[in-house]
Protein backbone atom coordinates (compact mmCIF):
# COMPACT_ATOMS: atom_id res chain seq x y z
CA UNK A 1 0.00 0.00 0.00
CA UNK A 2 1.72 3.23 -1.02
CA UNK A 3 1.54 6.46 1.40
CA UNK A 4 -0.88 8.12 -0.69
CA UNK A 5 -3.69 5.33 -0.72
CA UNK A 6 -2.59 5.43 3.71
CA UNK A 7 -3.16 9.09 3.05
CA UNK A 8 -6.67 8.72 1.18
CA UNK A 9 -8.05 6.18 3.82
CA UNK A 10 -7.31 8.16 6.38
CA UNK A 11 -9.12 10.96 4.93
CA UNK A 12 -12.22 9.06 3.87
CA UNK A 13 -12.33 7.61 7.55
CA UNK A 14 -12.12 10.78 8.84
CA UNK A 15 -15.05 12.50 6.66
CA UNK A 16 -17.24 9.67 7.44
CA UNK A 17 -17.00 9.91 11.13
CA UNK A 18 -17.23 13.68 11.28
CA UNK A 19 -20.52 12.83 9.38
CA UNK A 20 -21.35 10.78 11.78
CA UNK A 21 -21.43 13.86 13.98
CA UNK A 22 -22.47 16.29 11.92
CA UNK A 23 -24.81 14.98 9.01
CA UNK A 24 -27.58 13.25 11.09
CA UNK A 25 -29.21 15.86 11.97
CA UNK A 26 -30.25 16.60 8.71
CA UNK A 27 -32.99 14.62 7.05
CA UNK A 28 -31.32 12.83 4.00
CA UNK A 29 -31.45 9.34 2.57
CA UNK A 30 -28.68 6.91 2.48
CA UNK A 31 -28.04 7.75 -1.60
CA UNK A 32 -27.81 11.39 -0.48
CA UNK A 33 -25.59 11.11 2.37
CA UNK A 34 -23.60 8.86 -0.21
CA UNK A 35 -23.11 11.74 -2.31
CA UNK A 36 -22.35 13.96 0.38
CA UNK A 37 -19.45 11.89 2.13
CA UNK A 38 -18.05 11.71 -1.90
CA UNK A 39 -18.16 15.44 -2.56
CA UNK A 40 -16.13 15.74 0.93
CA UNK A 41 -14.04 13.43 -0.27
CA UNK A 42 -13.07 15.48 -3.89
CA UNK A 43 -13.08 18.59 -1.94
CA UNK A 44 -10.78 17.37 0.82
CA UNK A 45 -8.07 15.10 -1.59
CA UNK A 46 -8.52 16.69 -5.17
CA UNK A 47 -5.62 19.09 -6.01
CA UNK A 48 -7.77 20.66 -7.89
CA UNK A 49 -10.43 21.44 -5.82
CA UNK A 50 -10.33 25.15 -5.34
CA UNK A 51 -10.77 25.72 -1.85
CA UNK A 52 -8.27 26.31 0.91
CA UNK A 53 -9.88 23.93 3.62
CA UNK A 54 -8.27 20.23 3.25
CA UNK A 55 -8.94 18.97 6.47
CA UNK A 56 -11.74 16.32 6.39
CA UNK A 57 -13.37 17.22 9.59
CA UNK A 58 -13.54 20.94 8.57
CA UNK A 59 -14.75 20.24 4.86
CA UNK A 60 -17.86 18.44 6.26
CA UNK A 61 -18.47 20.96 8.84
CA UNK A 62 -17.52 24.27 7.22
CA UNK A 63 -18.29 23.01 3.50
CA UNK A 64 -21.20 20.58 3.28
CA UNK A 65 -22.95 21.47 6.81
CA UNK A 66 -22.85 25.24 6.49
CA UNK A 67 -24.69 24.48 3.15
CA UNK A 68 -27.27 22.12 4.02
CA UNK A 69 -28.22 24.40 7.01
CA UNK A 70 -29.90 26.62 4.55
CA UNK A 71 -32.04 23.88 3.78
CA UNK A 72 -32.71 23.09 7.41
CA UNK A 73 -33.98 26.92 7.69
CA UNK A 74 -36.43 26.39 5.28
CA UNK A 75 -35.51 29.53 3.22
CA UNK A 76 -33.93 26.71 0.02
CA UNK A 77 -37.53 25.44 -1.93
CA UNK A 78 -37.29 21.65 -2.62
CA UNK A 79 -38.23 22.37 -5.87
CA UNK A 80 -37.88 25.29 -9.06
CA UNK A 81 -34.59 26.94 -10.20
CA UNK A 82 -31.68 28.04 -7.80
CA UNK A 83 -28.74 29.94 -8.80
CA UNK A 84 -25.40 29.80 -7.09
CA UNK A 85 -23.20 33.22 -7.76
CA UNK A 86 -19.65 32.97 -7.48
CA UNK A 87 -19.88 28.86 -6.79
CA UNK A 88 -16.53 28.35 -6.72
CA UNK A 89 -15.86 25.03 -5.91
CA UNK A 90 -19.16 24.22 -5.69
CA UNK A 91 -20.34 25.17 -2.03
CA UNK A 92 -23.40 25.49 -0.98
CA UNK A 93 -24.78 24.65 -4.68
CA UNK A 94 -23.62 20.91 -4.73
CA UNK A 95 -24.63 20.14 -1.59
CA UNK A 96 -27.77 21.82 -1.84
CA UNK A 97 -28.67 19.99 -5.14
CA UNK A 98 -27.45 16.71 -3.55
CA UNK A 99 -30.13 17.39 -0.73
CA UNK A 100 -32.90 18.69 -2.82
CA UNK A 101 -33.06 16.63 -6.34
CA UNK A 102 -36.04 18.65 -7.79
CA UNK A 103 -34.16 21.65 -7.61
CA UNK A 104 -32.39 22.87 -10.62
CA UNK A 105 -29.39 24.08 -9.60
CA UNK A 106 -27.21 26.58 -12.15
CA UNK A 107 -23.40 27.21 -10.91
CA UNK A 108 -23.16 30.38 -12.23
CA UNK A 109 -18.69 30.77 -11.97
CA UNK A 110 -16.33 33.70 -13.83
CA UNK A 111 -13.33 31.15 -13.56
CA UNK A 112 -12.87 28.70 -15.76
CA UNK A 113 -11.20 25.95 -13.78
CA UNK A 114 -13.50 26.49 -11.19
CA UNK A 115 -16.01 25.75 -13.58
CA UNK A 116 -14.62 22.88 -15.05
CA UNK A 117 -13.76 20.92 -11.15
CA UNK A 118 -17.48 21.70 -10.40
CA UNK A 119 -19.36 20.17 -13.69
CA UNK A 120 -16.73 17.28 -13.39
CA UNK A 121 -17.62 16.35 -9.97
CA UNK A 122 -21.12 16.62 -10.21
CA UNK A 123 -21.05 14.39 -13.56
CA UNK A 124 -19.12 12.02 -11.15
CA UNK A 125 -21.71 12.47 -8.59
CA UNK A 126 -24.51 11.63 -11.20
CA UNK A 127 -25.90 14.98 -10.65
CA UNK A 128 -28.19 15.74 -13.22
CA UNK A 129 -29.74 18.53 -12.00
CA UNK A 130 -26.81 21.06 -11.61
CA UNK A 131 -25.60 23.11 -14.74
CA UNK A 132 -22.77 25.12 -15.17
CA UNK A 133 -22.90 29.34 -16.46
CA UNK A 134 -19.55 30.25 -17.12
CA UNK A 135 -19.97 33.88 -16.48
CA UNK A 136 -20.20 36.97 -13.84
CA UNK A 137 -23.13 37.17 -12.70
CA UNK A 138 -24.19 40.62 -14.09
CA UNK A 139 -23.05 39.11 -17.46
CA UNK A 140 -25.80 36.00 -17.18
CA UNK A 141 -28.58 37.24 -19.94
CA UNK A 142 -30.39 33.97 -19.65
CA UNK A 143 -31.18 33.89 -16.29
CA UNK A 144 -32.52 37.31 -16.10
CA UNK A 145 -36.27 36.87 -14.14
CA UNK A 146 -35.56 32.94 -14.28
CA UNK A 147 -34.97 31.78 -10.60
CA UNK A 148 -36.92 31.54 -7.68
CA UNK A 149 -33.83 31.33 -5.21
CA UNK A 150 -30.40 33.11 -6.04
CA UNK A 151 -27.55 31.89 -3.07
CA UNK A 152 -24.13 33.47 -2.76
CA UNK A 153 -21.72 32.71 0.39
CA UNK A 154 -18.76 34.91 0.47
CA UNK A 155 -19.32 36.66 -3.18
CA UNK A 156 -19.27 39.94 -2.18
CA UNK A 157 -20.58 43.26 0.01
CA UNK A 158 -24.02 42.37 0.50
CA UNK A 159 -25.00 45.47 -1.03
CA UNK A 160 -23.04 44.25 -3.95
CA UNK A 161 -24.66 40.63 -3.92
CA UNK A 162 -28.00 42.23 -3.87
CA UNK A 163 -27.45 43.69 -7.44
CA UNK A 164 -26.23 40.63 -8.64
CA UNK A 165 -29.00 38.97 -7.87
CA UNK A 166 -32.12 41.02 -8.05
CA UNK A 167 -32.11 41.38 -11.95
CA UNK A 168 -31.82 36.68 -11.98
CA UNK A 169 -35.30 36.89 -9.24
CA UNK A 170 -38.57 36.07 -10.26
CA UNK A 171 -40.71 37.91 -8.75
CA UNK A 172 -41.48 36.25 -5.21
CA UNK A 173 -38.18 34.53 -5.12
CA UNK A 174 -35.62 35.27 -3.06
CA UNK A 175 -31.76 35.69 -2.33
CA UNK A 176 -29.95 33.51 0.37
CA UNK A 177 -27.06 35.19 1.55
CA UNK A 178 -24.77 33.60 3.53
CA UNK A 179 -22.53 35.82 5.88
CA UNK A 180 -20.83 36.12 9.37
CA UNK A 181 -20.91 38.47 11.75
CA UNK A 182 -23.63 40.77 11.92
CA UNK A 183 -22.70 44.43 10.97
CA UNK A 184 -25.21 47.66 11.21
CA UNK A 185 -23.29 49.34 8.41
CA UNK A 186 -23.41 46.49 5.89
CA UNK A 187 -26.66 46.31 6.59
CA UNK A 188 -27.84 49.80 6.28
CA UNK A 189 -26.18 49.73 2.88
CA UNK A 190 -27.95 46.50 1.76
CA UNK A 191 -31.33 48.18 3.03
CA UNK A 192 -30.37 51.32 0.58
CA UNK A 193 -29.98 48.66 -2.35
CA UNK A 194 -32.84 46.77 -1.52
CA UNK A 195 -35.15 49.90 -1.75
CA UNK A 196 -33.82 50.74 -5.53
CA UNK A 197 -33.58 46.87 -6.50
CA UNK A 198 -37.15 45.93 -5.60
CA UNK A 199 -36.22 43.58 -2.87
CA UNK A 200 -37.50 43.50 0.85
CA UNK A 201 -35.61 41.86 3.75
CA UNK A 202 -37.80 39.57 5.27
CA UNK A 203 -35.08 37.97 7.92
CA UNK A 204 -31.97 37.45 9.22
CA UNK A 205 -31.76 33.92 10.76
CA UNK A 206 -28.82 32.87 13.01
CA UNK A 207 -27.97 29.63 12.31
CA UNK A 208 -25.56 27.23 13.64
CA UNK A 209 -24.20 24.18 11.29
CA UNK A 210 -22.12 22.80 13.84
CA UNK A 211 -21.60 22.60 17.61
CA UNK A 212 -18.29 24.90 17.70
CA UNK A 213 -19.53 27.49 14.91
CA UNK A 214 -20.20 31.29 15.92
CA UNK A 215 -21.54 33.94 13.78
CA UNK A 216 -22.82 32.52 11.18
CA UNK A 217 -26.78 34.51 9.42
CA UNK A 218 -28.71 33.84 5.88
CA UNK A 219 -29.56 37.13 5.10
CA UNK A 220 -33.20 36.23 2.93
CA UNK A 221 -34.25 38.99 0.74
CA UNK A 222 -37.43 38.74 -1.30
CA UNK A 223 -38.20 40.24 -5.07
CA UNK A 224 -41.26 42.00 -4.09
CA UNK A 225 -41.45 44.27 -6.96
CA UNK A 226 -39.81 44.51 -10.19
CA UNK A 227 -35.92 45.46 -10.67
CA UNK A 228 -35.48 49.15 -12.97
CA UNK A 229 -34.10 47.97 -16.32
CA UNK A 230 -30.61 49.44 -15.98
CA UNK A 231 -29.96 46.91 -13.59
CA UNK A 232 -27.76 45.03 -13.13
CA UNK A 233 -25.44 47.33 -14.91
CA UNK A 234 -21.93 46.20 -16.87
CA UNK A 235 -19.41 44.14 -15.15
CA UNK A 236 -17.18 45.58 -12.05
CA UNK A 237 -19.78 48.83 -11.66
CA UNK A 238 -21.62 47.42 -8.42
CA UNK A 239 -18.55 46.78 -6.95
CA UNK A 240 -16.91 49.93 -7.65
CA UNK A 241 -19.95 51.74 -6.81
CA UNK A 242 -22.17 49.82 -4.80
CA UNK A 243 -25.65 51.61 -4.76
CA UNK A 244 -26.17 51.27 -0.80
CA UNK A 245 -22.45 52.76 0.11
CA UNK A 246 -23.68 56.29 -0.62
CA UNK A 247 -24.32 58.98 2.35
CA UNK A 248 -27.51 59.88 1.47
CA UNK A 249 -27.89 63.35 0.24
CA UNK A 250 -24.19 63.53 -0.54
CA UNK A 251 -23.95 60.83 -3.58
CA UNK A 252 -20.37 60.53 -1.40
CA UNK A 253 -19.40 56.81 -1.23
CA UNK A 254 -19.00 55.18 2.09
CA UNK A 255 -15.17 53.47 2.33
CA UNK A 256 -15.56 49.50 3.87
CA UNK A 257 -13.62 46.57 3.33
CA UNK A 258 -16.11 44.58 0.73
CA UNK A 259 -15.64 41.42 3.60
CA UNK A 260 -17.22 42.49 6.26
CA UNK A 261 -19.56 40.56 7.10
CA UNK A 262 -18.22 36.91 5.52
CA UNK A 263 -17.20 34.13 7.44
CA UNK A 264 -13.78 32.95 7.90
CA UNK A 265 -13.99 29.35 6.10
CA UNK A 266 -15.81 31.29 3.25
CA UNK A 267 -13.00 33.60 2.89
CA UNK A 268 -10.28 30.67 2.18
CA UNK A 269 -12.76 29.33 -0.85
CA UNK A 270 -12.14 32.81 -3.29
């Protein structure tokens, strides 16, 4: 037996008994937990797998449970179109289409080895309900008024996420934001872009995916009217000037690091 089949043992003995731990306490069958101890598996060996996080134990708890606990909230429909902004290597989308197989799930990634890692693991995976957009988000024509749930987990300023994703909502649907540490500012800001995007915050659940994790929210947003037609406008303009970073009355932008507000683990995935 050579050190790196020791290596991958270890590693696949390790995911399954943080699992053990961690993935019971959300309702899945045997085939889905299956999929989910796999993904862990490419995400914790695969060179290729674009995210920082290799240990097994943290993959399943700061990968595939901070995902599913979206679904545990309720705010993910079991069924429709979701689109994942900024998927990366494929967290929470994979997981999320794992747990919910009448979902259609659309990766939408900039990066093209990004995109490549996630549409070969999920065709590994047998997942035929995830698709891959290679493209920003503001760039996606085709999904314009398409979705009824838009996620993103460490894309952006939430301000920023919010005109990313407004223009993809039907409306009725809603974003799913994932994010850390709550933070008045952010927030204010997010509440600025809401009001021009035609989105309403309708709550901002704390959530816990694991014993030992701390700050972690889903920000939920809802499309309750339509989105003005010059949004979302070209690529890079919301993040150079996000529409709820302005002092109102002064049109003078408000200066904050674009990751407040992000968890750690999410940070190590971009």
């Amino acid at each position: 037996m050579t050190v790196a089949t020791r290596r991958g043992e270890h590693a696949g003995a390790e995911i399954q008994h943080a699992a053990a731990h961690v993935l019971e306490r959300f309702p899945l069958t045997e085939a889905q937990s299956t999929a989910l101890l796999a993904f862990a598996d490419v995400l914790a060996r695969d060179p290729l797998a674009p995210t920082a996080i290799r240990d097994p134990v943290r993959v399943v708890a700061d990968h595939i449970a901070d995902a599913l606990v979206a679904v545990e909230a309720g705010v993910i429909p079991s069924d429709g179109v979701l689109a994942d902004l900024g998927s990366g290597a494929g967290v929470p989308a994979v997981p999320i289409a794992i747990a919910c197989p009448a979902l259609r799930v659309y990766c939408v990634e900039a990066r093209t080895a990004k995109c490549e890692f996630i549409r070969a693991t999920a065709a590994s995976l047998g997942l035929g309900n995830v698709e891959i957009v290679w493209a920003r988000a503001e760039s996606w024509n085709g999904g314009q008024g398409l979705c009824d749930v838009v996620t993103a987990r460490a894309l952006a300023a939430l301000d920023v996420v919010l005109e990313y994703a407004a223009p993809l909502l039907k409306v009725g649907g809603r974003l799913v934001a994932w994010r850390g540490r709550r933070d008045a500012e952010d927030e204010a800001a997010a509440a600025r872009a809401a009001a021009i995007l035609g989105l309403t915050r309708v709550d901002i659940r704390a959530v816990k995916p694991y014993p030992a994790a701390e700050n972690r929210h889903l920000h939920v947003f809802e499309k309750t009217g339509e989105t003005p037609a010059e949004y979302p406008r070209r690529e890079g303009v919301a993040r150079k000037r996000p529409l709820g970073a302005r002092t109102p009355g002064t049109g003078r932008r408000a200066a904050r690091p674009e990751t407040r507000g992000l968890t750690a683990p999410d940070r190590e995935t971009r």
